[in-house]
Protein backbone atom coordinates (compact mmCIF):
# COMPACT_ATOMS: atom_id res chain seq x y z
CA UNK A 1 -20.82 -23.86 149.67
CA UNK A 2 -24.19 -24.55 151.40
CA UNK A 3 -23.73 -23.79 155.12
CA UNK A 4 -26.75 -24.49 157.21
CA UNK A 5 -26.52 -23.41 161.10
CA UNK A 6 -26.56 -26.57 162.98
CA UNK A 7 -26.24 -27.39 166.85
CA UNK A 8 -25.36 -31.56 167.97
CA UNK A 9 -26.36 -32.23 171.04
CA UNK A 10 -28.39 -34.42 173.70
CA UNK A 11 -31.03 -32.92 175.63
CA UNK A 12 -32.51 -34.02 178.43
CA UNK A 13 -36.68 -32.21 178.58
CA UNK A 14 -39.81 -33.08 180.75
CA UNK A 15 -41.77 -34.99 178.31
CA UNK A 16 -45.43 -35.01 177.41
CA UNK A 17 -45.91 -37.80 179.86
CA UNK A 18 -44.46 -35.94 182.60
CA UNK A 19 -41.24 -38.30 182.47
CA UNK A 20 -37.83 -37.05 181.39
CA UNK A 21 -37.07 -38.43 178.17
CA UNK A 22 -33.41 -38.10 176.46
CA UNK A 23 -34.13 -36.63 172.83
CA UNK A 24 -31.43 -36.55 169.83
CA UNK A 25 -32.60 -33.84 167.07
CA UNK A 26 -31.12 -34.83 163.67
CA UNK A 27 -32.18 -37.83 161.61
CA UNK A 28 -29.16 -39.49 162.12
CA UNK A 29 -29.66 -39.63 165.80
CA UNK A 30 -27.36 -36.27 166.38
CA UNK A 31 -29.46 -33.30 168.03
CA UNK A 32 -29.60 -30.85 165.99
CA UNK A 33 -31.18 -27.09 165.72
CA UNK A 34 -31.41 -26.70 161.53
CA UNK A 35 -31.95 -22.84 160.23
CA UNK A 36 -31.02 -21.68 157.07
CA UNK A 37 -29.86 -18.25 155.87
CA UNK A 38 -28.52 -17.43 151.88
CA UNK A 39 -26.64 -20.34 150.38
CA UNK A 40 -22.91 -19.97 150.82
CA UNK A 41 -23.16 -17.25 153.17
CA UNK A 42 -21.82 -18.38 156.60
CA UNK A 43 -22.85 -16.79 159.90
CA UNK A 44 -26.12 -15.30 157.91
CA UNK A 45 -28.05 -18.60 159.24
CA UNK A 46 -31.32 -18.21 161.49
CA UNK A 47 -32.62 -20.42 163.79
CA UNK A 48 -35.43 -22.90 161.93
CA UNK A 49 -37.82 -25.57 163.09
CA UNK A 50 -36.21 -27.01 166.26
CA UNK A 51 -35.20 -30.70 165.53
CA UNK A 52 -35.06 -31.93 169.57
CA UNK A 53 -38.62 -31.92 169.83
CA UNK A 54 -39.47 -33.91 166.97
CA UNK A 55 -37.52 -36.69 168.02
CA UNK A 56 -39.80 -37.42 171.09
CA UNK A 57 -41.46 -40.63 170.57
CA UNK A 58 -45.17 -39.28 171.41
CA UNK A 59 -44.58 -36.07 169.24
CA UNK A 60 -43.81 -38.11 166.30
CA UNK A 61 -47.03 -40.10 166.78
CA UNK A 62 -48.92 -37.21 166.45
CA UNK A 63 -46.90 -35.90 163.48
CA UNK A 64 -48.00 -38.88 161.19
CA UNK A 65 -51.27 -38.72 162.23
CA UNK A 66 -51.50 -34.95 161.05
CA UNK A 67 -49.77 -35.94 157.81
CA UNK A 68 -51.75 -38.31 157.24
CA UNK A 69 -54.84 -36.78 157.62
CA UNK A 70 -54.06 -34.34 154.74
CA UNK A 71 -55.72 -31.25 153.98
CA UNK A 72 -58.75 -31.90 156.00
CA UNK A 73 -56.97 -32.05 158.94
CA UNK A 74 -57.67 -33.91 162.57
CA UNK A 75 -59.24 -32.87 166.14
CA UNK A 76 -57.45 -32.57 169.11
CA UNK A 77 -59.87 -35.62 170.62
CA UNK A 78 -59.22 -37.89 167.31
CA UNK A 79 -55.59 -37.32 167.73
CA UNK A 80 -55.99 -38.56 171.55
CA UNK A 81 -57.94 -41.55 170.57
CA UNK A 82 -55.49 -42.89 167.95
CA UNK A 83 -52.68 -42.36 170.14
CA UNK A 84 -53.86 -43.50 173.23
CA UNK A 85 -52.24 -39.68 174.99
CA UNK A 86 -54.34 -37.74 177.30
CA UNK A 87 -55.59 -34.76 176.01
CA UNK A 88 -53.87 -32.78 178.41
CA UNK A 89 -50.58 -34.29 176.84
CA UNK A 90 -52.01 -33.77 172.78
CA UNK A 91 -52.79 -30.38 173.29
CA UNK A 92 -49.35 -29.88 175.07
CA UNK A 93 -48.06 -31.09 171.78
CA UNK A 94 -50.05 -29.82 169.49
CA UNK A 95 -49.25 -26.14 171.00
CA UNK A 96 -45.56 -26.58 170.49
CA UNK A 97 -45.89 -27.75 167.03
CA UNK A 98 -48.50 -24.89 166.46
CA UNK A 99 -45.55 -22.48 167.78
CA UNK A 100 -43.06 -23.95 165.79
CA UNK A 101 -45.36 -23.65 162.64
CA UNK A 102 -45.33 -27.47 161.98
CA UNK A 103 -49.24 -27.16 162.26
CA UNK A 104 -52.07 -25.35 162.20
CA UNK A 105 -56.15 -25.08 161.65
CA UNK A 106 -57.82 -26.38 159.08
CA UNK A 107 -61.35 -25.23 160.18
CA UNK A 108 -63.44 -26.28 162.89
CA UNK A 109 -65.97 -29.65 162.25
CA UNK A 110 -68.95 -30.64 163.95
CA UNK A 111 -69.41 -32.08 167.20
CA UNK A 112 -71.72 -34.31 168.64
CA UNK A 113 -72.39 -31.74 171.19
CA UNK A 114 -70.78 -28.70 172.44
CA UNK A 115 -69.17 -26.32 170.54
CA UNK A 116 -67.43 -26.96 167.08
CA UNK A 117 -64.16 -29.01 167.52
CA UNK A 118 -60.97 -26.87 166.47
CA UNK A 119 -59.41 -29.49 163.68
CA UNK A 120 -55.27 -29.24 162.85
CA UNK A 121 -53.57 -30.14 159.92
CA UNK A 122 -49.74 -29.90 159.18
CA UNK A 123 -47.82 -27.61 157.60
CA UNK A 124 -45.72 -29.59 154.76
CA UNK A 125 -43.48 -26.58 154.03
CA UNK A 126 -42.42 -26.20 157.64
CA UNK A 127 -39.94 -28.33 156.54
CA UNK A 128 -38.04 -29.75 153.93
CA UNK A 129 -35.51 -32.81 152.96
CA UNK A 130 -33.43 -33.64 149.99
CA UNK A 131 -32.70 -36.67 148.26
CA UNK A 132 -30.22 -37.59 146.10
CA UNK A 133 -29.52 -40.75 143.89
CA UNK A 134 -25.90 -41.46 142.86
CA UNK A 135 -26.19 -43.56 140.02
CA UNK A 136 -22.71 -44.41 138.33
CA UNK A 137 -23.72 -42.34 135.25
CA UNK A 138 -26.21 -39.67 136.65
CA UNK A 139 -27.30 -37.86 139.86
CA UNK A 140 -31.15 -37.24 140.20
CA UNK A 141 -31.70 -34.94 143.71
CA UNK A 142 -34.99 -34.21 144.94
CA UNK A 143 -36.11 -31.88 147.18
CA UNK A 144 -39.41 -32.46 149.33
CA UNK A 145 -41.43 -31.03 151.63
CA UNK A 146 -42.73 -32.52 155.00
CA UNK A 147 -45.71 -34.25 153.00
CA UNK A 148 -43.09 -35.86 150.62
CA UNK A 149 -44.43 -33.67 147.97
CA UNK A 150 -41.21 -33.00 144.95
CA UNK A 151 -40.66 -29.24 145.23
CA UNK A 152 -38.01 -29.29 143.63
CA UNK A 153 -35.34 -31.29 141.34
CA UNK A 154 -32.17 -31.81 139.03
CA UNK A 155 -30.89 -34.21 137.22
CA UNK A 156 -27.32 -34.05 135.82
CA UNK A 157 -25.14 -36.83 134.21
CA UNK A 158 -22.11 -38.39 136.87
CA UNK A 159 -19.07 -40.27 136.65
CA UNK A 160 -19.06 -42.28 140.38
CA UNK A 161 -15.45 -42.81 139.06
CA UNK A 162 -14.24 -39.44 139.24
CA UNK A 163 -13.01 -39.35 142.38
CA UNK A 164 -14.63 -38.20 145.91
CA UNK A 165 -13.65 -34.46 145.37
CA UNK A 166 -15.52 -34.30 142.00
CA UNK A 167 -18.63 -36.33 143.35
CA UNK A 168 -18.95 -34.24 146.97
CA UNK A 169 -18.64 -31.46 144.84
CA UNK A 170 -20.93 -31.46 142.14
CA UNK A 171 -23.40 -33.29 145.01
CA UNK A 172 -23.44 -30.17 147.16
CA UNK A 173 -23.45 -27.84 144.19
CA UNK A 174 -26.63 -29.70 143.07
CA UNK A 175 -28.20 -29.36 146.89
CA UNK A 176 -27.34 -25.57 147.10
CA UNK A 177 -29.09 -24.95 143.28
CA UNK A 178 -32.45 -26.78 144.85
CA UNK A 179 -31.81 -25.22 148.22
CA UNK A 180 -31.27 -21.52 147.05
CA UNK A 181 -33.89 -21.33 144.50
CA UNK A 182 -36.70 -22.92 147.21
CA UNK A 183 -35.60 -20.23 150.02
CA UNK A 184 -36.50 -17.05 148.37
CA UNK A 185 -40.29 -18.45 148.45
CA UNK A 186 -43.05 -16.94 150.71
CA UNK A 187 -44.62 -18.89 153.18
CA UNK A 188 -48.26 -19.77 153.91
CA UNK A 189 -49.98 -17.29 156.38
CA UNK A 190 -51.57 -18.30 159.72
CA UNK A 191 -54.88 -19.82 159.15
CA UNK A 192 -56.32 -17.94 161.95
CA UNK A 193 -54.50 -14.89 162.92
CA UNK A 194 -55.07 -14.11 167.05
CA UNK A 195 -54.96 -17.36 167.98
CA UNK A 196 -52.87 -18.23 170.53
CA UNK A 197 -49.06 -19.60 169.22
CA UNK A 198 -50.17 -17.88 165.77
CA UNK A 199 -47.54 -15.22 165.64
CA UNK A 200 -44.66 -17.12 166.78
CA UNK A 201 -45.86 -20.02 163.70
CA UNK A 202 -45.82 -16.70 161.20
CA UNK A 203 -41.90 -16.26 162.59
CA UNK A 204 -41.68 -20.00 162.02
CA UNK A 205 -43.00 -20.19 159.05
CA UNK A 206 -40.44 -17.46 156.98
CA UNK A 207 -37.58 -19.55 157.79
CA UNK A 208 -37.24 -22.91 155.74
CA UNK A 209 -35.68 -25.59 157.57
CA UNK A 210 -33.97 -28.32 155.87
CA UNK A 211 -33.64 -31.21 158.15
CA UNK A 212 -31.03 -33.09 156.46
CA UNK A 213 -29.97 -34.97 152.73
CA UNK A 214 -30.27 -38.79 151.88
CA UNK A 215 -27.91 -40.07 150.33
CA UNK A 216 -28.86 -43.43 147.87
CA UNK A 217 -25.99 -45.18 145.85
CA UNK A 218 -25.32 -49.14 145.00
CA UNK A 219 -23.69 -51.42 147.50
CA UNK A 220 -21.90 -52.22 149.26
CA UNK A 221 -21.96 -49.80 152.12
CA UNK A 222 -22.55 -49.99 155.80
CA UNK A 223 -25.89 -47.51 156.45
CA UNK A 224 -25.30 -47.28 160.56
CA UNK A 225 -21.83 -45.57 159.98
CA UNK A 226 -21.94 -43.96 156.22
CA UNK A 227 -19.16 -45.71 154.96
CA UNK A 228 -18.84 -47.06 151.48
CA UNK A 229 -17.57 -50.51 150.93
CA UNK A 230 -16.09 -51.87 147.67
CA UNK A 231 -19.12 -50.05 145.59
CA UNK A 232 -19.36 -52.44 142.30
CA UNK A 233 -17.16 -51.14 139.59
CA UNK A 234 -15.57 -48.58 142.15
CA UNK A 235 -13.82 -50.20 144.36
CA UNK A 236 -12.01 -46.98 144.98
CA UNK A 237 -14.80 -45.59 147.32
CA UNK A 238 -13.88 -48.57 149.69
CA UNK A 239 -13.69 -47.17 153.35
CA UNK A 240 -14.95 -43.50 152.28
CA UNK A 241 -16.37 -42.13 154.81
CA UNK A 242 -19.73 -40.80 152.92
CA UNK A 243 -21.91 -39.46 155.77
CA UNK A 244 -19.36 -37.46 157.61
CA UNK A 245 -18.03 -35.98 154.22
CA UNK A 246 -21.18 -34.57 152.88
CA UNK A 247 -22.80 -33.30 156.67
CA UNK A 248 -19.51 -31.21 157.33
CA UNK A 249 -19.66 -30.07 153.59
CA UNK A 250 -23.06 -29.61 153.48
CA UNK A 251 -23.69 -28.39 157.32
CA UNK A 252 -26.53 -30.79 157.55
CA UNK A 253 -27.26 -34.37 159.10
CA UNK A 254 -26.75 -36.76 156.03
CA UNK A 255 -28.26 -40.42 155.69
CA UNK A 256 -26.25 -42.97 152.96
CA UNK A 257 -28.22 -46.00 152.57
CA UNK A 258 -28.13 -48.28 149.37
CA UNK A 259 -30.58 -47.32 146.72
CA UNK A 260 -32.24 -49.90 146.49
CA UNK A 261 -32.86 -49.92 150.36
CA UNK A 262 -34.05 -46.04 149.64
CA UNK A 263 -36.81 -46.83 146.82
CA UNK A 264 -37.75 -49.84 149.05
CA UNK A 265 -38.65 -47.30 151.92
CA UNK A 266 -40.46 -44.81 149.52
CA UNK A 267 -42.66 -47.28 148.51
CA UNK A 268 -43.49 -48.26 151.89
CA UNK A 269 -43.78 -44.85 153.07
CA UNK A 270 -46.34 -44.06 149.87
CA UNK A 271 -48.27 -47.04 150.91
CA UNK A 272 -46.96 -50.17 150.05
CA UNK A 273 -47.51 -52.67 152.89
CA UNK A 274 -46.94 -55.82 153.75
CA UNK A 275 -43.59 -57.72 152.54
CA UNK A 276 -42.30 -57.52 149.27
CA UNK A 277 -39.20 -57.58 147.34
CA UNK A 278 -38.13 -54.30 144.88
CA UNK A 279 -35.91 -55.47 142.38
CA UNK A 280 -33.73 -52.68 140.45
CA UNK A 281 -31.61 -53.43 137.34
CA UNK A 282 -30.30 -50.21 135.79
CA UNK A 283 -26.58 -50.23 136.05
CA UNK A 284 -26.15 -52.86 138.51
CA UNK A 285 -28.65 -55.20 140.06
CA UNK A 286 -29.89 -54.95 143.45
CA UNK A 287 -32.87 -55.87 145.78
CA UNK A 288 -34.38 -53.91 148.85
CA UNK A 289 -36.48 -55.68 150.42
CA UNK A 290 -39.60 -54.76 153.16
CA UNK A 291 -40.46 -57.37 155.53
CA UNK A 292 -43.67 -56.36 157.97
CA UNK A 293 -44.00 -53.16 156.63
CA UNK A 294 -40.27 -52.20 157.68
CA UNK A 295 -37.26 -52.09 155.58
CA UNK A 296 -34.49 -54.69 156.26
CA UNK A 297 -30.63 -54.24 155.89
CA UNK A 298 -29.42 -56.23 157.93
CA UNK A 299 -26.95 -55.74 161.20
CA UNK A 300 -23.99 -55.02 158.12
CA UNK A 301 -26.29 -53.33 155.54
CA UNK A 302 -25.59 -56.46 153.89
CA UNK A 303 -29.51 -57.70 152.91
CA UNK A 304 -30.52 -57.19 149.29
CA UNK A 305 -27.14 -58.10 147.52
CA UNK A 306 -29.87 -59.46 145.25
CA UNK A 307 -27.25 -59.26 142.03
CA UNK A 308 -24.36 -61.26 143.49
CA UNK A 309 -25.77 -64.84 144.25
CA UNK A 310 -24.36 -67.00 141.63
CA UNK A 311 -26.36 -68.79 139.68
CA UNK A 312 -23.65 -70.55 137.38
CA UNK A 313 -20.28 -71.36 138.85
CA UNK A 314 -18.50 -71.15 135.71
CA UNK A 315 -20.59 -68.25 134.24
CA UNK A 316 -18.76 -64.47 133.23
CA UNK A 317 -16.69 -63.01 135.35
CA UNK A 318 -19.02 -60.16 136.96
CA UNK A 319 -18.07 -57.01 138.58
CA UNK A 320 -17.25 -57.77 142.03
CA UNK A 321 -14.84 -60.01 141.60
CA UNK A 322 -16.73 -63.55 141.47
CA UNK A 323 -17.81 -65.91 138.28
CA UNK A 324 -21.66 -66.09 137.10
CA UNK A 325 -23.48 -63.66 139.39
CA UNK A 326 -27.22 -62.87 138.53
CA UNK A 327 -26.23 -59.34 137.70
CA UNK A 328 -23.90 -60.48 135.12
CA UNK A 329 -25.90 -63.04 133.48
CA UNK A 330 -28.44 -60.26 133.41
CA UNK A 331 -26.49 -57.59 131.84
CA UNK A 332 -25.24 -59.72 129.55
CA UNK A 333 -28.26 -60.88 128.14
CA UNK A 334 -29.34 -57.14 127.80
CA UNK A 335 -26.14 -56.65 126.25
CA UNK A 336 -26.70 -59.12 123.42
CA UNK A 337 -30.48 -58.03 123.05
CA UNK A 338 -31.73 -61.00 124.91
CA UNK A 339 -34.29 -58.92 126.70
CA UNK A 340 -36.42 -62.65 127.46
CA UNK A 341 -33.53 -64.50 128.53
CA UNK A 342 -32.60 -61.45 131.06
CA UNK A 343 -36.21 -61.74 132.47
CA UNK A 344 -35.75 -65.48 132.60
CA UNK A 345 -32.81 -64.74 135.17
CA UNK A 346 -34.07 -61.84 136.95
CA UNK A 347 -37.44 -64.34 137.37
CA UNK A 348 -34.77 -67.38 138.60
CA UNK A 349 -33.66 -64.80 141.32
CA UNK A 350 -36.81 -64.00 142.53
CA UNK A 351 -38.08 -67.39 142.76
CA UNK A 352 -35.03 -67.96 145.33
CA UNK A 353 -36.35 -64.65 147.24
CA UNK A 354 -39.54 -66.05 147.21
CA UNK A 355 -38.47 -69.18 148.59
CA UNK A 356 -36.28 -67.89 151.27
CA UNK A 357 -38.06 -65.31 152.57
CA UNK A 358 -42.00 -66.35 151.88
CA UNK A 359 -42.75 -62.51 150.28
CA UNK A 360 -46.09 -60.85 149.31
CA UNK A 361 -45.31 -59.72 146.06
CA UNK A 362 -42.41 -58.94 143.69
CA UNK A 363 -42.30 -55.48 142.47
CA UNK A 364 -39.59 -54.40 139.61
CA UNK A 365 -37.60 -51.34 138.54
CA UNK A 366 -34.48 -49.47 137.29
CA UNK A 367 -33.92 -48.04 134.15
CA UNK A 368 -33.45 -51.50 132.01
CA UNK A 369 -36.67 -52.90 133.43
CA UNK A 370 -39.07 -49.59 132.95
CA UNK A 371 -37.18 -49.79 129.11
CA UNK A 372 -39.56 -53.06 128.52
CA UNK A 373 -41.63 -53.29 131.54
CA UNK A 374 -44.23 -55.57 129.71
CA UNK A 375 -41.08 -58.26 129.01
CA UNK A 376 -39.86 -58.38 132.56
CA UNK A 377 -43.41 -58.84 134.24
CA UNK A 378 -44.41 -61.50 131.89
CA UNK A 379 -40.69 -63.47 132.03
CA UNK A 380 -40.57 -62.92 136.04
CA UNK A 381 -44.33 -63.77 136.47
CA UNK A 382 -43.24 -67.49 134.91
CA UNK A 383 -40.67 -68.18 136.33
CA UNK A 384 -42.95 -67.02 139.65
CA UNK A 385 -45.86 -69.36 138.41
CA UNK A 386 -43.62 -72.66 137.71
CA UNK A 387 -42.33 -72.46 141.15
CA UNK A 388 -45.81 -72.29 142.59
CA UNK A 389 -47.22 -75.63 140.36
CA UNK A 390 -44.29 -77.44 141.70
CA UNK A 391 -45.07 -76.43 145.42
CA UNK A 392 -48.37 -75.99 145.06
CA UNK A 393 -48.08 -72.38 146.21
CA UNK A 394 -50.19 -69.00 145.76
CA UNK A 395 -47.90 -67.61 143.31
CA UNK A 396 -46.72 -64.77 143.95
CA UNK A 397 -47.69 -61.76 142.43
CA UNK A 398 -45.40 -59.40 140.31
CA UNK A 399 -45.81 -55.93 138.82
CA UNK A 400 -43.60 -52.93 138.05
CA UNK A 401 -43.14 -50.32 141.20
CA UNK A 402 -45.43 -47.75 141.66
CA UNK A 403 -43.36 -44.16 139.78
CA UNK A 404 -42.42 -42.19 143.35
CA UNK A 405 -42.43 -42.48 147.11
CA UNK A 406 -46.04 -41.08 147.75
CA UNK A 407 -47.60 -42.86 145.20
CA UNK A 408 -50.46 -45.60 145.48
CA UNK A 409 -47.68 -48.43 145.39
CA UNK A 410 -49.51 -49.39 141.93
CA UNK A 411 -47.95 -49.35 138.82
CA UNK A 412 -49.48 -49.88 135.51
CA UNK A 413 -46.99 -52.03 133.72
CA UNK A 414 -46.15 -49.64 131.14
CA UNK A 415 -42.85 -47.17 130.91
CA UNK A 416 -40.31 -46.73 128.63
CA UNK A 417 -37.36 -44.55 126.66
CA UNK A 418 -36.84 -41.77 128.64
CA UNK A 419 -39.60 -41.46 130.71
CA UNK A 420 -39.05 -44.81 132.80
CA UNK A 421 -35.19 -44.30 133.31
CA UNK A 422 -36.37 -41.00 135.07
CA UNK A 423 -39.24 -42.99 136.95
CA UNK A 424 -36.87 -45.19 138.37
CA UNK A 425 -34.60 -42.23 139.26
CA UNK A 426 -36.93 -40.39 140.72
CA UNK A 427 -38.29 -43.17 142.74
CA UNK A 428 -34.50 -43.44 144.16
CA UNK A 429 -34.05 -39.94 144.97
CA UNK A 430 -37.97 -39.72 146.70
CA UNK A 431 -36.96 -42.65 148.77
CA UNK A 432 -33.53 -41.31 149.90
CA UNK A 433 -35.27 -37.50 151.34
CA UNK A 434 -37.61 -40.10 153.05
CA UNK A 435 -34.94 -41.68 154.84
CA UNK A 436 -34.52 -37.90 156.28
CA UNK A 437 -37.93 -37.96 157.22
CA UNK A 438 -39.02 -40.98 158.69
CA UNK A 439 -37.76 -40.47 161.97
CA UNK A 440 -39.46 -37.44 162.46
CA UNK A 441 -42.75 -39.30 161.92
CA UNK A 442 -41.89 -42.39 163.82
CA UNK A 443 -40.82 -45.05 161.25
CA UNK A 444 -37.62 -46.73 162.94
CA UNK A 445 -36.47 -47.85 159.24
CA UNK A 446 -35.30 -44.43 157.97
């Protein structure tokens, strides 16, 4: 078993602005202190990156804006401009982050006068996340680094209907392969050694931290608590309580979310803005949808049930119980090798999106779609385009999703065969390690 040291607790510090602020650690709101030490060795663990400062508000701020910056890195005076901080306060922050060997220099840059400025970039493998996509046929896991780079990943066939013993199981057998085979790496050395902080970021940076595992799997589920609902086609998992499970198996903070919901955040994470719609028909049919940049559930995790809105009231009897649901007409048309007539549907659906919620853009994905990407654009696009004559609309545009998390959020309308089913996978399992790291860079959607 994977057994990561792990302290949950509340701590009350002097922040940055010289007010006491209240700081949780883990990505699931619980404070945590995440080391690591050889995979199913307990007690071996050493102290890592320490999770109760990153969850201060103004520390985060400055986080994004080093990963953001890239390679090239950001001054000390940029950093106190974007933010709005005081310098005093950035270069409080930037010290700390410095000795915990989240950053460090990336040169020095010209100044408009004076001396050189000292510029900071961060370090991506201060830090790491997996995510993992439960389909109910396969599990994809990814591991990433603070930059949301893949570092690492497997991909293994699943039956969701196996039972919770099985599932946990092969999940953290999966994590510790990833997790093991990462930690015997070498870190980066200091970029200037005799620098102040620089041999406490050395110390820092030998010790990978892994801040925590997302979880993605279909709906329904409730994302604040980690509990499955009546998961389509399972309703055995009803009530299990996902989070808690994996975090005590795993002896890490865990994040469940639908995946759907996960992909959704990956794309706006890699740079997808505005509002838009990600449709996913693979196995089931979902929607996750991203409305002013951030992703919306809903106060039961119950937005995006895309698949289940019934479109004919004496249609097939679909998997959750009711008659005619999008996700069965869909399916079914697959089924038969009515790719057009599936489009046709999945286009009807969208229209009603559209319509109710007044989106940017429609973006598709899931193994089925990236199988005849070309088809599904053209039948959604439409069905998209007749609603628009009739109201006399913009239509809206639609396009397949962009292949990963920290992509350019454009895809090229091509895939298929193998190749898009592990697209759409991968997009999933990007997505769900993002849900671990948004909230150490700010995002409140993670």
């Amino acid at each position: 078993m994977l057994l990561l040291s792990q302290r949950c607790c509340q701590s009350a510090s002097t922040g940055e602005n010289g007010r006491v602020n209240r700081t949780n650690g883990g990505p699931d709101g619980r404070g945590a202190t995440v080391g690591t030490g050889p995979a199913g060795r307990a007690g071996t663990a050493t102290a890592g990156v320490n999770l109760l400062g990153l969850r201060s508000h103004n520390t985060a701020l400055v986080l994004d804006l080093l990963r953001t910056a890239g390679a090239e890195g950001i001054s000390r005076l940029e950093l106190a401009e974007r933010t709005g901080l005081t310098p005093q306060a950035v270069s409080k922050i930037t010290a700390r982050l410095r000795t915990d060997g989240l950053a460090a220099d990336a040169g020095r840059r010209a100044s408009t006068g004076g001396k050189p400025r000292t510029v900071l970039r961060l370090v991506p493998d201060a830090g790491h996340a997996v995510g993992v996509h439960l389909d109910r046929d396969e599990l994809r896991a990814v591991l990433v680094d603070l930059d949301g780079t893949v570092v690492g990943e497997r991909n293994t066939p699943l039956d969701l209907g196996a039972g919770a013993e099985a599932v946990l199981t092969r999940v953290a057998g999966v994590v510790e392969e990833l997790w093991g085979e990462r930690d015997g790496e070498p870190r980066e050395a200091p970029a200037e050694p005799g620098e102040p902080g620089d041999e406490a970021a050395v110390r820092g940076r030998h010790r990978l931290s892994l801040l925590g595992a997302g979880i993605a799997l279909p709906g329904p589920l409730d994302h604040a608590r980690g509990v499955l609902h009546r998961v389509t086609g399972f309703p055995e998992w009803d009530g299990f309580p996902l989070r808690d499970a994996l975090s005590q198996r795993l002896g890490v903070p865990v994040v469940v979310d639908k995946d759907t919901n996960a992909a959704a955040l990956g794309l706006a994470v890699g740079g997808e803005g505005g509002s838009f719609a990600y449709l996913h028909l693979g196995t089931g049919l979902g929607a996750g949808l991203v409305i002013g940049g951030s992703v919306h559930r809903g106060p039961r995790t119950g937005a995006g049930e895309f698949g289940h809105q019934v479109l004919q009231l004496d249609g097939p009897r679909c998997g959750c119980g009711d008659r005619g649901c999008i996700e069965a007409l869909c399916l079914g048309a697959v089924a038969r090798g009515d790719t057009d007539e599936a489009a046709r549907v999945l286009g009807t659906g969208a229209a009603n999106l559209v319509g109710l919620l007044d989106i940017d853009r429609v973006l598709l994905g899931g193994r089925i779609v990236e199988a005849a990407p070309e088809t599904f654009v053209r039948g959604v696009r439409e069905v998209l385009e007749a609603r628009a004559r009739r109201t006399g609309d913009t239509p809206v545009p639609v396009r397949i999703a962009s292949g990963g998390g920290r992509g350019d959020g454009r895809g090229d309308g091509r895939g298929g065969g193998d190749g898009g089913r592990r697209e759409s996978g991968q997009r999933v399992a990007e997505g769900a390690a993002q849900s671990v790291l948004a909230p150490v860079f700010g995002r409140g959607d993670g």
